[in-house]
N, C-alpha and C. Protein backbone atom coordinates (compact mmCIF):
# COMPACT_ATOMS: atom_id res chain seq x y z
N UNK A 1 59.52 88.26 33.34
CA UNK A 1 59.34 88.05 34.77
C UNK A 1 58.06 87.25 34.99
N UNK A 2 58.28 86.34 35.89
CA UNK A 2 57.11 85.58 36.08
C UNK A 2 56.90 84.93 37.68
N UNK A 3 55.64 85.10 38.06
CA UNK A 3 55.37 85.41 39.24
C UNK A 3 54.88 83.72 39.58
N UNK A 4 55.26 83.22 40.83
CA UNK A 4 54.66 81.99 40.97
C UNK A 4 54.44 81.70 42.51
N UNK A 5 53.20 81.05 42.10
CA UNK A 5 52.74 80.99 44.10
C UNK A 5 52.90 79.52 44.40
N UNK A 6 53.43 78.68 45.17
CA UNK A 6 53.44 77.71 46.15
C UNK A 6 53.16 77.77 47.48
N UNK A 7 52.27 76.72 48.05
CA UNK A 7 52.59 76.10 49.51
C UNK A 7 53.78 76.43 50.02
N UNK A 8 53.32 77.20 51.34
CA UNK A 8 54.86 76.89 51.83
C UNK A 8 54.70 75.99 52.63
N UNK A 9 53.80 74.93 52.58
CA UNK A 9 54.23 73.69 53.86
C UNK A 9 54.14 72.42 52.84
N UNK A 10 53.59 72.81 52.08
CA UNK A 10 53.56 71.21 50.94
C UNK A 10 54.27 71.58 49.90
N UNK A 11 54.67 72.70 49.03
CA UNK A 11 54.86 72.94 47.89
C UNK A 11 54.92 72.99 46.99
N UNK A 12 53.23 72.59 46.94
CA UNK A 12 52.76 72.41 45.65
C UNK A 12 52.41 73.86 45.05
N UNK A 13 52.39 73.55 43.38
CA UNK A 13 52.29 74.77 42.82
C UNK A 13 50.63 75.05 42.78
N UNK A 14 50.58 76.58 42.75
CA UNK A 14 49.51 76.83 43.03
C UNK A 14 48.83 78.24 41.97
N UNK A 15 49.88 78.42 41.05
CA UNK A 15 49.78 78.92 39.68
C UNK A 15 50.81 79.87 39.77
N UNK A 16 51.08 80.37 38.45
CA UNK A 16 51.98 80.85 38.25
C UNK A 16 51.15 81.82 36.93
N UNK A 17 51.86 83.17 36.70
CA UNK A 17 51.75 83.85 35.09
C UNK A 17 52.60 84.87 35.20
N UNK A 18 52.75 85.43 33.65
CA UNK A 18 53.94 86.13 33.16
C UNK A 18 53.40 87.63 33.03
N UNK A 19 52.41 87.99 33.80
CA UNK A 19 51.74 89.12 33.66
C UNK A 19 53.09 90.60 34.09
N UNK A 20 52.81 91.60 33.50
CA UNK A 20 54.09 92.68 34.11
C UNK A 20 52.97 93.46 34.99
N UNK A 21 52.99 92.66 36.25
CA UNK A 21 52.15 93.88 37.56
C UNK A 21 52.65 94.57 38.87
N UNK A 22 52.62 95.20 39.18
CA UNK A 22 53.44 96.01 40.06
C UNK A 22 53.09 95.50 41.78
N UNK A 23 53.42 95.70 42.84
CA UNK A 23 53.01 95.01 44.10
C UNK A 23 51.57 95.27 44.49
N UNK A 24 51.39 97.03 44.04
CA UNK A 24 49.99 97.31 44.05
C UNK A 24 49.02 96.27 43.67
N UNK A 25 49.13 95.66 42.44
CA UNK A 25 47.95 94.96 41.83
C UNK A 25 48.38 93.74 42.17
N UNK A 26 49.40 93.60 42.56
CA UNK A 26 49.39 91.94 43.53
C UNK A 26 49.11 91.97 45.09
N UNK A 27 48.98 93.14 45.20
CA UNK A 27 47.99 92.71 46.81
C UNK A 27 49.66 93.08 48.22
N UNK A 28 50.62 93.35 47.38
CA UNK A 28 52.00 93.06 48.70
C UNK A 28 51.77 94.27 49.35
N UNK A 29 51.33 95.61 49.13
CA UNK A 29 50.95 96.55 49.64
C UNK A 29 50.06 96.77 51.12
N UNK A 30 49.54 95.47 51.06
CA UNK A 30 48.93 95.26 52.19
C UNK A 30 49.92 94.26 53.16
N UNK A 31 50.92 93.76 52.68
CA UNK A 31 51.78 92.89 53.76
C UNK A 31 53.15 94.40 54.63
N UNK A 32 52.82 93.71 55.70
CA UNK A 32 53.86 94.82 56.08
C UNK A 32 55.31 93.70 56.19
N UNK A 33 56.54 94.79 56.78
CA UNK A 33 57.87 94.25 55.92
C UNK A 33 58.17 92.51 56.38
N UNK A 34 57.56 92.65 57.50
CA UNK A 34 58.17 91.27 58.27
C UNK A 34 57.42 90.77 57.21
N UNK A 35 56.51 90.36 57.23
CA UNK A 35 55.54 89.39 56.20
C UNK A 35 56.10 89.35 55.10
N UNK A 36 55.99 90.83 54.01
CA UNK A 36 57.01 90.81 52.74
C UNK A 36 58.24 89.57 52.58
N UNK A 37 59.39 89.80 53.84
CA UNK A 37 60.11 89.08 53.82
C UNK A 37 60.26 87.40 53.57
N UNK A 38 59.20 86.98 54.57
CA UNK A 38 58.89 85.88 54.59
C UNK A 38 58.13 85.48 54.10
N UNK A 39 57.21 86.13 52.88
CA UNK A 39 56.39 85.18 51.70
C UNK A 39 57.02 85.77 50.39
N UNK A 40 57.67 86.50 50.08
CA UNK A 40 58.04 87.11 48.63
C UNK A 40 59.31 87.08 48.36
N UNK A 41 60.03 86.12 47.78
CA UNK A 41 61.47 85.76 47.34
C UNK A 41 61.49 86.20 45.88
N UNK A 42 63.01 86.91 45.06
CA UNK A 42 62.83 87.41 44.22
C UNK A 42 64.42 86.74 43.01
N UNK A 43 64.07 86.09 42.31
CA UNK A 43 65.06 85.32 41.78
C UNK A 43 66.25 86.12 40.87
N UNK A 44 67.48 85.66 40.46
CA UNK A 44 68.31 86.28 40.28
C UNK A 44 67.64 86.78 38.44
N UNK A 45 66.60 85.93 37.91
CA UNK A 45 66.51 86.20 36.80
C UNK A 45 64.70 87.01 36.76
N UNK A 46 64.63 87.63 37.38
CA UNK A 46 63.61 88.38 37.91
C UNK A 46 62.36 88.13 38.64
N UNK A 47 62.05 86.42 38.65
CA UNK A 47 61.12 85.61 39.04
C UNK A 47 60.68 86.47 40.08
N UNK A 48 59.09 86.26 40.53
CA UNK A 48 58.97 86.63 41.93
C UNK A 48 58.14 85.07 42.11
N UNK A 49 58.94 84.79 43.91
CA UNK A 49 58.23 83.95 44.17
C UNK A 49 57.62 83.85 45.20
N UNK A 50 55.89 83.48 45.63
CA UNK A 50 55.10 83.93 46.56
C UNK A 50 54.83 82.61 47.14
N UNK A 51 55.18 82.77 48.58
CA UNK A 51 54.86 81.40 49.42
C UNK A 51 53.27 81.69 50.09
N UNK A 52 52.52 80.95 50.01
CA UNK A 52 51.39 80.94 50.11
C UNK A 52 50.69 79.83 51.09
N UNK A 53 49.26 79.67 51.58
CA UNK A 53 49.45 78.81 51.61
C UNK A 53 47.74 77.57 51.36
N UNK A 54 47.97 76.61 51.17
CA UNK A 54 46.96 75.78 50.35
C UNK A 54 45.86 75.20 50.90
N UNK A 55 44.70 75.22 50.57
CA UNK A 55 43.30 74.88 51.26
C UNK A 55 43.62 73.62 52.18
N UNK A 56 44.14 72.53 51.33
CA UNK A 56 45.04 71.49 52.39
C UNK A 56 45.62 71.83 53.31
N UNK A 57 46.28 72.55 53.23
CA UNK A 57 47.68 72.74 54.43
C UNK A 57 46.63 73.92 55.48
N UNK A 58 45.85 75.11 54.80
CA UNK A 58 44.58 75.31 55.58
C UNK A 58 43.83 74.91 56.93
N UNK A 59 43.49 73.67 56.20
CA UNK A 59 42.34 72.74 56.68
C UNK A 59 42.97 71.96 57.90
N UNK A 60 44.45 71.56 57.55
CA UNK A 60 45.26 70.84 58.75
C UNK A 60 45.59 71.83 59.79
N UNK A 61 45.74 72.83 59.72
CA UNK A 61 46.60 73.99 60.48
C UNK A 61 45.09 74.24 61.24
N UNK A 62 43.49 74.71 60.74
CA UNK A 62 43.01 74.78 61.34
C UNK A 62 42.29 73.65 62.39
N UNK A 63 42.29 72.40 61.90
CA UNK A 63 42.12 70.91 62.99
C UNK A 63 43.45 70.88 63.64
N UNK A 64 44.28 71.14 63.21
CA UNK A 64 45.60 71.11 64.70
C UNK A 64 46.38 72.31 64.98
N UNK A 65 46.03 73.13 65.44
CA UNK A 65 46.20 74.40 65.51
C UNK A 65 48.01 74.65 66.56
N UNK A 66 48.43 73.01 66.98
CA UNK A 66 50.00 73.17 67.54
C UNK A 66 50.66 73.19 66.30
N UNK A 67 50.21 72.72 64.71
CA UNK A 67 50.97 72.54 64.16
C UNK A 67 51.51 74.27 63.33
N UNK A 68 51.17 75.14 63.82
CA UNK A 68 51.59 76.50 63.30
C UNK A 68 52.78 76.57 63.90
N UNK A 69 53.07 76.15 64.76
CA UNK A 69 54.54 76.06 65.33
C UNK A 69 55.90 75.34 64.52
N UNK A 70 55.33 74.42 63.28
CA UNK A 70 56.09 73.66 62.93
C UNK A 70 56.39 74.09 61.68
N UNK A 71 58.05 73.91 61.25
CA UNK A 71 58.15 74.89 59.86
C UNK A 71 57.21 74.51 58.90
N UNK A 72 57.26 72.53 58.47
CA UNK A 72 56.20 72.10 58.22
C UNK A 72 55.76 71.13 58.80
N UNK A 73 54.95 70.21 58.27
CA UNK A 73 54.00 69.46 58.73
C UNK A 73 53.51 68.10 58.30
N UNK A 74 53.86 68.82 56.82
CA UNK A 74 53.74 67.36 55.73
C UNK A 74 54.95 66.23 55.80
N UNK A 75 53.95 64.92 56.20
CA UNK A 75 55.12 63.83 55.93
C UNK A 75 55.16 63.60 54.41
């Protein structure tokens, strides 16, 4: 099983490892379910995958703050 984080507005990768850790030590314990849903996808071959999001995509969201409205953003 291997865990991998991307952008969810650019999708770039943003690391990935094959560590065996439970949600506790990945921090999901603190997302409640709506959130869970919408950043933690779980692949048919056990992948977990964590949408995240990137100092770039950050930095734009906080100088244009209409663009949180938009699924994304990146041309």
């Amino acid at each position: 099983m291997a865990i991998h984080y991307r952008c969810r507005h650019c999708g770039v990768g943003m690391g990935s490892f094959n560590e065996q850790l439970d949600s506790q030590q990945l921090g999901f314990h603190h997302l409640n379910e709506h959130e869970r849903q919408e950043m933690i996808r779980y692949d048919n071959n056990g992948d977990v995958n964590v949408d995240v999001i990137c100092e770039d995509c950050q930095e734009a969201l906080e100088r244009n703050p209409d663009y949180h409205q938009l699924e994304t953003f990146i041309q």
